[in-house]
PDB file of N, CA and C in Angstrom:
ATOM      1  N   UNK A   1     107.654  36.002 -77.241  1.00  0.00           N
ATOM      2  CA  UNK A   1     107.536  35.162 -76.066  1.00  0.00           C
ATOM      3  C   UNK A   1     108.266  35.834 -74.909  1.00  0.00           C
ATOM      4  N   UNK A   2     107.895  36.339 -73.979  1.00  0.00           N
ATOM      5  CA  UNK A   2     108.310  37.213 -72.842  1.00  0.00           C
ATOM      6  C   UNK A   2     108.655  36.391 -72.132  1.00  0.00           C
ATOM      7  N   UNK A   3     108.813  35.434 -71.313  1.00  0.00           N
ATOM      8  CA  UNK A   3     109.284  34.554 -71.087  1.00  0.00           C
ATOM      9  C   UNK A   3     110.182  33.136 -71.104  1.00  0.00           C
ATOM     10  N   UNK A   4     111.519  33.312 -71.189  1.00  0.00           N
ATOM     11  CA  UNK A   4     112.312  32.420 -71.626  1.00  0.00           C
ATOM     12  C   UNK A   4     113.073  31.879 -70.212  1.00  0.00           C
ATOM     13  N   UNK A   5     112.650  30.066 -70.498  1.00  0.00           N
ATOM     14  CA  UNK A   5     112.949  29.442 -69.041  1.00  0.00           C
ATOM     15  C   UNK A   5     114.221  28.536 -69.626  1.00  0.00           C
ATOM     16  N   UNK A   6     115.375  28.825 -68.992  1.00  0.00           N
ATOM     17  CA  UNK A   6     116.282  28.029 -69.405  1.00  0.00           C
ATOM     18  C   UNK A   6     116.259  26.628 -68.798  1.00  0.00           C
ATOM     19  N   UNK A   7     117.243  25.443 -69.060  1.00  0.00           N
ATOM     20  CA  UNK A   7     117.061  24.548 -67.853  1.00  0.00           C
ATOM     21  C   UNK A   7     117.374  24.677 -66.365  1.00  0.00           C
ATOM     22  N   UNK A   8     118.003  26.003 -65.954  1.00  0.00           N
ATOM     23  CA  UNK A   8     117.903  25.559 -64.287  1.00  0.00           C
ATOM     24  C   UNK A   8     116.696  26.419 -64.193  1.00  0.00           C
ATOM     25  N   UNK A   9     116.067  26.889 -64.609  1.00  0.00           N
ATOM     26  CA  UNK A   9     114.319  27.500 -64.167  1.00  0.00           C
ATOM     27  C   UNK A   9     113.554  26.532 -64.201  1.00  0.00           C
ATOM     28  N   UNK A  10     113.384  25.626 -65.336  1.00  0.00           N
ATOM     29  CA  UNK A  10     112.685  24.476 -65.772  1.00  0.00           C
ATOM     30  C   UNK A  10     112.976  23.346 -64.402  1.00  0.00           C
ATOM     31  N   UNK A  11     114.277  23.011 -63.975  1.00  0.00           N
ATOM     32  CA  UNK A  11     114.495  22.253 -63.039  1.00  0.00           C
ATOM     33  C   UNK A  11     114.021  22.791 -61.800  1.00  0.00           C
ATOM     34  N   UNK A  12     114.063  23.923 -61.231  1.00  0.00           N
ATOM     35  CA  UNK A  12     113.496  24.556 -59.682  1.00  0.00           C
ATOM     36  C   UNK A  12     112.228  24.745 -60.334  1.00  0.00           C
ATOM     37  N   UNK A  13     111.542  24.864 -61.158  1.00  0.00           N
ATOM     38  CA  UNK A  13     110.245  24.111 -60.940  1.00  0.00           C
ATOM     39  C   UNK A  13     109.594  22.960 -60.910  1.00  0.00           C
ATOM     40  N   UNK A  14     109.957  22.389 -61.771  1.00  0.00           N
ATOM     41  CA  UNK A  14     110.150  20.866 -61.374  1.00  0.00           C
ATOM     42  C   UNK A  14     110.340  20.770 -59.746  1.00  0.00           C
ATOM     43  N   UNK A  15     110.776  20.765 -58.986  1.00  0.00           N
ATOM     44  CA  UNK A  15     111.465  20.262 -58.006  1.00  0.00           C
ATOM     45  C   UNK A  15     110.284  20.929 -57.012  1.00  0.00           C
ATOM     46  N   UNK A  16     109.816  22.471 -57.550  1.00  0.00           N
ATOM     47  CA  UNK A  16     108.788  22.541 -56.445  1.00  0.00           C
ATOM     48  C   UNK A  16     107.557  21.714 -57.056  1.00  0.00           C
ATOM     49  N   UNK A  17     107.336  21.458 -57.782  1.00  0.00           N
ATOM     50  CA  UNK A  17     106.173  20.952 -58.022  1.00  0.00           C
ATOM     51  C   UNK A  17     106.094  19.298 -57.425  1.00  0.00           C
ATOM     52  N   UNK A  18     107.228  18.954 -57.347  1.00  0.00           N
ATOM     53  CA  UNK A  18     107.423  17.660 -56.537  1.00  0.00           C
ATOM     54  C   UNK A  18     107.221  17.914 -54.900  1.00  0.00           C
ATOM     55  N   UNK A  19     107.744  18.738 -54.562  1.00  0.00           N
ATOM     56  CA  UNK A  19     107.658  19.233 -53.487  1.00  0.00           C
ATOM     57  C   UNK A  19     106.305  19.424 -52.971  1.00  0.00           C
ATOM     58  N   UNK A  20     105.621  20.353 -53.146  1.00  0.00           N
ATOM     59  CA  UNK A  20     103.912  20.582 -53.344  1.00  0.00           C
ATOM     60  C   UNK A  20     103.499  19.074 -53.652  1.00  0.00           C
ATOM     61  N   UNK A  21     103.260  18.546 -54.488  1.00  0.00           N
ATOM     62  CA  UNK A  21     102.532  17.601 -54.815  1.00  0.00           C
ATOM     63  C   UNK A  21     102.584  16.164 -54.197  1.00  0.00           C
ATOM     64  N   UNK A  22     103.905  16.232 -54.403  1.00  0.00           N
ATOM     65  CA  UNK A  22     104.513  14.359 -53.409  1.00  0.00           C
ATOM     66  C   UNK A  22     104.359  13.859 -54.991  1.00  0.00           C
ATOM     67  N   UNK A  23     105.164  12.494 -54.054  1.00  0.00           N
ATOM     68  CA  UNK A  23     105.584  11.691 -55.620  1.00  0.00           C
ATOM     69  C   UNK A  23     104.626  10.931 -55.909  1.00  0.00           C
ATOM     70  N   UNK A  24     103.651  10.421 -54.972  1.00  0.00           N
ATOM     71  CA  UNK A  24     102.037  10.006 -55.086  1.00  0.00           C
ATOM     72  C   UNK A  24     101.576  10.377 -56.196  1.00  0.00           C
ATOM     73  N   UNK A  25     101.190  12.105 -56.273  1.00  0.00           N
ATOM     74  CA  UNK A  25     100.299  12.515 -56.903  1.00  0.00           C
ATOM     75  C   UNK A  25     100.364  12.671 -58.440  1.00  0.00           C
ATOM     76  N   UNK A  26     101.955  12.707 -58.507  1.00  0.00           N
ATOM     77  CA  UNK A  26     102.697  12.716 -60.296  1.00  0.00           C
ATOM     78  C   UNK A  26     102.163  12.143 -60.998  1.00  0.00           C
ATOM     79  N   UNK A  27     101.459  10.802 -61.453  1.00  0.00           N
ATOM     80  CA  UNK A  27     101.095  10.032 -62.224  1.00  0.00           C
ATOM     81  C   UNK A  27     100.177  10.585 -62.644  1.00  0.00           C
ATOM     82  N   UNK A  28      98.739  11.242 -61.461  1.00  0.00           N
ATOM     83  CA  UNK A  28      97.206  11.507 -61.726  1.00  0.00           C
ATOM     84  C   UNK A  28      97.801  12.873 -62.069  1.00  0.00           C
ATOM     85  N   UNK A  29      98.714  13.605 -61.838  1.00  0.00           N
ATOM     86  CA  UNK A  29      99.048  14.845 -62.787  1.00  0.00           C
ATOM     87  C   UNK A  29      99.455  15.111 -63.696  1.00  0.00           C
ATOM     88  N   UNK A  30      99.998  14.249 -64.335  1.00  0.00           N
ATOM     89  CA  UNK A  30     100.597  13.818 -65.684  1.00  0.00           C
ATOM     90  C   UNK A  30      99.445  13.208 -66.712  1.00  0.00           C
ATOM     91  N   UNK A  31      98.713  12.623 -65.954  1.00  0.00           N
ATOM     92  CA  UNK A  31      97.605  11.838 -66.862  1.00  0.00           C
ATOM     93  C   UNK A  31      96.767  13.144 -67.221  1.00  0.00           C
ATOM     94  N   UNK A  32      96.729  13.830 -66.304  1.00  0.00           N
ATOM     95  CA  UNK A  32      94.888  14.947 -66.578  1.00  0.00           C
ATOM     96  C   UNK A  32      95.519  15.907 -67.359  1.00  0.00           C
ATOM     97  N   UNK A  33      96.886  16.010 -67.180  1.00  0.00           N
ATOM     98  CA  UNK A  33      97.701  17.174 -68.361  1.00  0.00           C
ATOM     99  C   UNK A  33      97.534  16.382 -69.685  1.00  0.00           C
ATOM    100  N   UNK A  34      97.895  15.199 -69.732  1.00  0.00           N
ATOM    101  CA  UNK A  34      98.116  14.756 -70.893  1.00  0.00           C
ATOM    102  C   UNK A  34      96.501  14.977 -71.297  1.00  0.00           C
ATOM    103  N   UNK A  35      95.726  14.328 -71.179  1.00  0.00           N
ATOM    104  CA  UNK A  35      94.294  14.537 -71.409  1.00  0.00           C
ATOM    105  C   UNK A  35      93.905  16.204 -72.008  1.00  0.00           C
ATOM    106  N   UNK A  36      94.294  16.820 -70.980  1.00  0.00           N
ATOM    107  CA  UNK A  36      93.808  18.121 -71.156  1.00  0.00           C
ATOM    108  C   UNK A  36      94.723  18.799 -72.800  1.00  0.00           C
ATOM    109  N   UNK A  37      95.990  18.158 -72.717  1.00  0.00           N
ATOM    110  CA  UNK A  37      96.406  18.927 -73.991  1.00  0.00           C
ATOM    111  C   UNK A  37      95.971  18.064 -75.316  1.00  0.00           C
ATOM    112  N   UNK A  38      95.300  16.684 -75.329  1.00  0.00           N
ATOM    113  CA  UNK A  38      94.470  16.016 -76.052  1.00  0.00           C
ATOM    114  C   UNK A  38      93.433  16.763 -77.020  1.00  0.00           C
ATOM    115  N   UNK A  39      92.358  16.966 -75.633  1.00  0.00           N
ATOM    116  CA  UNK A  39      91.686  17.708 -75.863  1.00  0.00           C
ATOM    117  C   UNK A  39      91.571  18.738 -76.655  1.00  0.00           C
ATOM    118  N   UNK A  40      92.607  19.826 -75.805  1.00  0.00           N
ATOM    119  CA  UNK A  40      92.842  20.716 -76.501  1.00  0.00           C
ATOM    120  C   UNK A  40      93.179  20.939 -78.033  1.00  0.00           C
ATOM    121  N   UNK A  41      94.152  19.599 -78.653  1.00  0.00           N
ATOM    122  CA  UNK A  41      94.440  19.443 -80.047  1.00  0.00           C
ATOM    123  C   UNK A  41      93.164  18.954 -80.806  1.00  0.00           C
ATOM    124  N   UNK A  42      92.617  18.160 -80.300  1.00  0.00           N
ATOM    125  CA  UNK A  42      91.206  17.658 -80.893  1.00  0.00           C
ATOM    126  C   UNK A  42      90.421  19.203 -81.451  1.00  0.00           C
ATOM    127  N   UNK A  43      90.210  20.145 -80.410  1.00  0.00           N
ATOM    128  CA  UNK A  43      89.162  20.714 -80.351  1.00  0.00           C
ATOM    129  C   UNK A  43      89.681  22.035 -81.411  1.00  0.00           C
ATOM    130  N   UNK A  44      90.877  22.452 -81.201  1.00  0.00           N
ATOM    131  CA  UNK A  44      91.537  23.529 -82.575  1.00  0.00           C
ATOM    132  C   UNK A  44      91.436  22.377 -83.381  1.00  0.00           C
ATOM    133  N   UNK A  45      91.902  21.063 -83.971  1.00  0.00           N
ATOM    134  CA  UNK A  45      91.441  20.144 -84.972  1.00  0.00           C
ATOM    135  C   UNK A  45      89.880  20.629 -85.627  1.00  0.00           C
ATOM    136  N   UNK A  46      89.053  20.398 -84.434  1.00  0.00           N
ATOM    137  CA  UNK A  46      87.728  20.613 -85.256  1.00  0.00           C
ATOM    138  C   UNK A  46      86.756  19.204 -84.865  1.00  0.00           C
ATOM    139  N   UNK A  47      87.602  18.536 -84.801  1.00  0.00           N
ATOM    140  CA  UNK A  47      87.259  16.600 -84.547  1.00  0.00           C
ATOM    141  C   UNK A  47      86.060  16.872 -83.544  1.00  0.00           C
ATOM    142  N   UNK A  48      85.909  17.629 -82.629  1.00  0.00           N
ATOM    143  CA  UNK A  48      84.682  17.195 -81.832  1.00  0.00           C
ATOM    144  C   UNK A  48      83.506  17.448 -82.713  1.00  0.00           C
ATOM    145  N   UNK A  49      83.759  18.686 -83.552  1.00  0.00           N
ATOM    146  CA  UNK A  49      82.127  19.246 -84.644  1.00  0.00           C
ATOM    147  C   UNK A  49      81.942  18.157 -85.672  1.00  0.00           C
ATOM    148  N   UNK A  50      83.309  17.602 -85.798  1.00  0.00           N
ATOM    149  CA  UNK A  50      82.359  16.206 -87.324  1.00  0.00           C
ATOM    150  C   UNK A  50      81.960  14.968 -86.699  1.00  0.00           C
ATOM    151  N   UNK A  51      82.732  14.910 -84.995  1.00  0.00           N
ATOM    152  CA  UNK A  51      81.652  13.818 -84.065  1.00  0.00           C
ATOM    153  C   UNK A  51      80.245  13.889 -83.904  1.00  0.00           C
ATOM    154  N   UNK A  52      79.916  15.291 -83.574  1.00  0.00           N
ATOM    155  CA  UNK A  52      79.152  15.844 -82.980  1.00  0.00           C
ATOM    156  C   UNK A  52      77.970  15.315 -84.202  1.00  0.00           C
ATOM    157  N   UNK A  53      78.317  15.900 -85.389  1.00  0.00           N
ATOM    158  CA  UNK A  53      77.836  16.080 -86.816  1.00  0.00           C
ATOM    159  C   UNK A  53      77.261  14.756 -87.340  1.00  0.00           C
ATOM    160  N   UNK A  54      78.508  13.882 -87.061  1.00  0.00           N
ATOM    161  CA  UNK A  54      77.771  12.023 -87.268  1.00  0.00           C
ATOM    162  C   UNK A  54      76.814  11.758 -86.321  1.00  0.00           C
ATOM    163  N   UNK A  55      76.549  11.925 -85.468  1.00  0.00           N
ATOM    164  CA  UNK A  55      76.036  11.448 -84.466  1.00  0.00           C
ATOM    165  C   UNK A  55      74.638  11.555 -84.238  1.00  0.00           C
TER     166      UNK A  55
END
């Protein structure tokens, strides 16, 4: 892993990403991440091909 973010890296990003975004937008960015890493577990799972398969 070439990259190791301690917590004050983790926090100054955080902070720009608040910055950039506004505190508005956090919720609908948090939701489509969460979704997206959903997804993502579903789909290495396999779960969409035995949906797909019943269907």
């Amino acid at each position: 892993m070439p990259f190791r973010l301690g917590p004050w890296e983790i926090a100054i990003v955080l902070v720009i990403i608040l910055i950039v975004f506004g505190v508005g937008k956090l919720p609908q960015i948090g939701g489509a991440v969460g979704k997206s890493i959903r997804q993502f577990r579903q789909e290495q799972r396999g779960e969409d091909e035995e949906v797909e398969k019943a269907g």
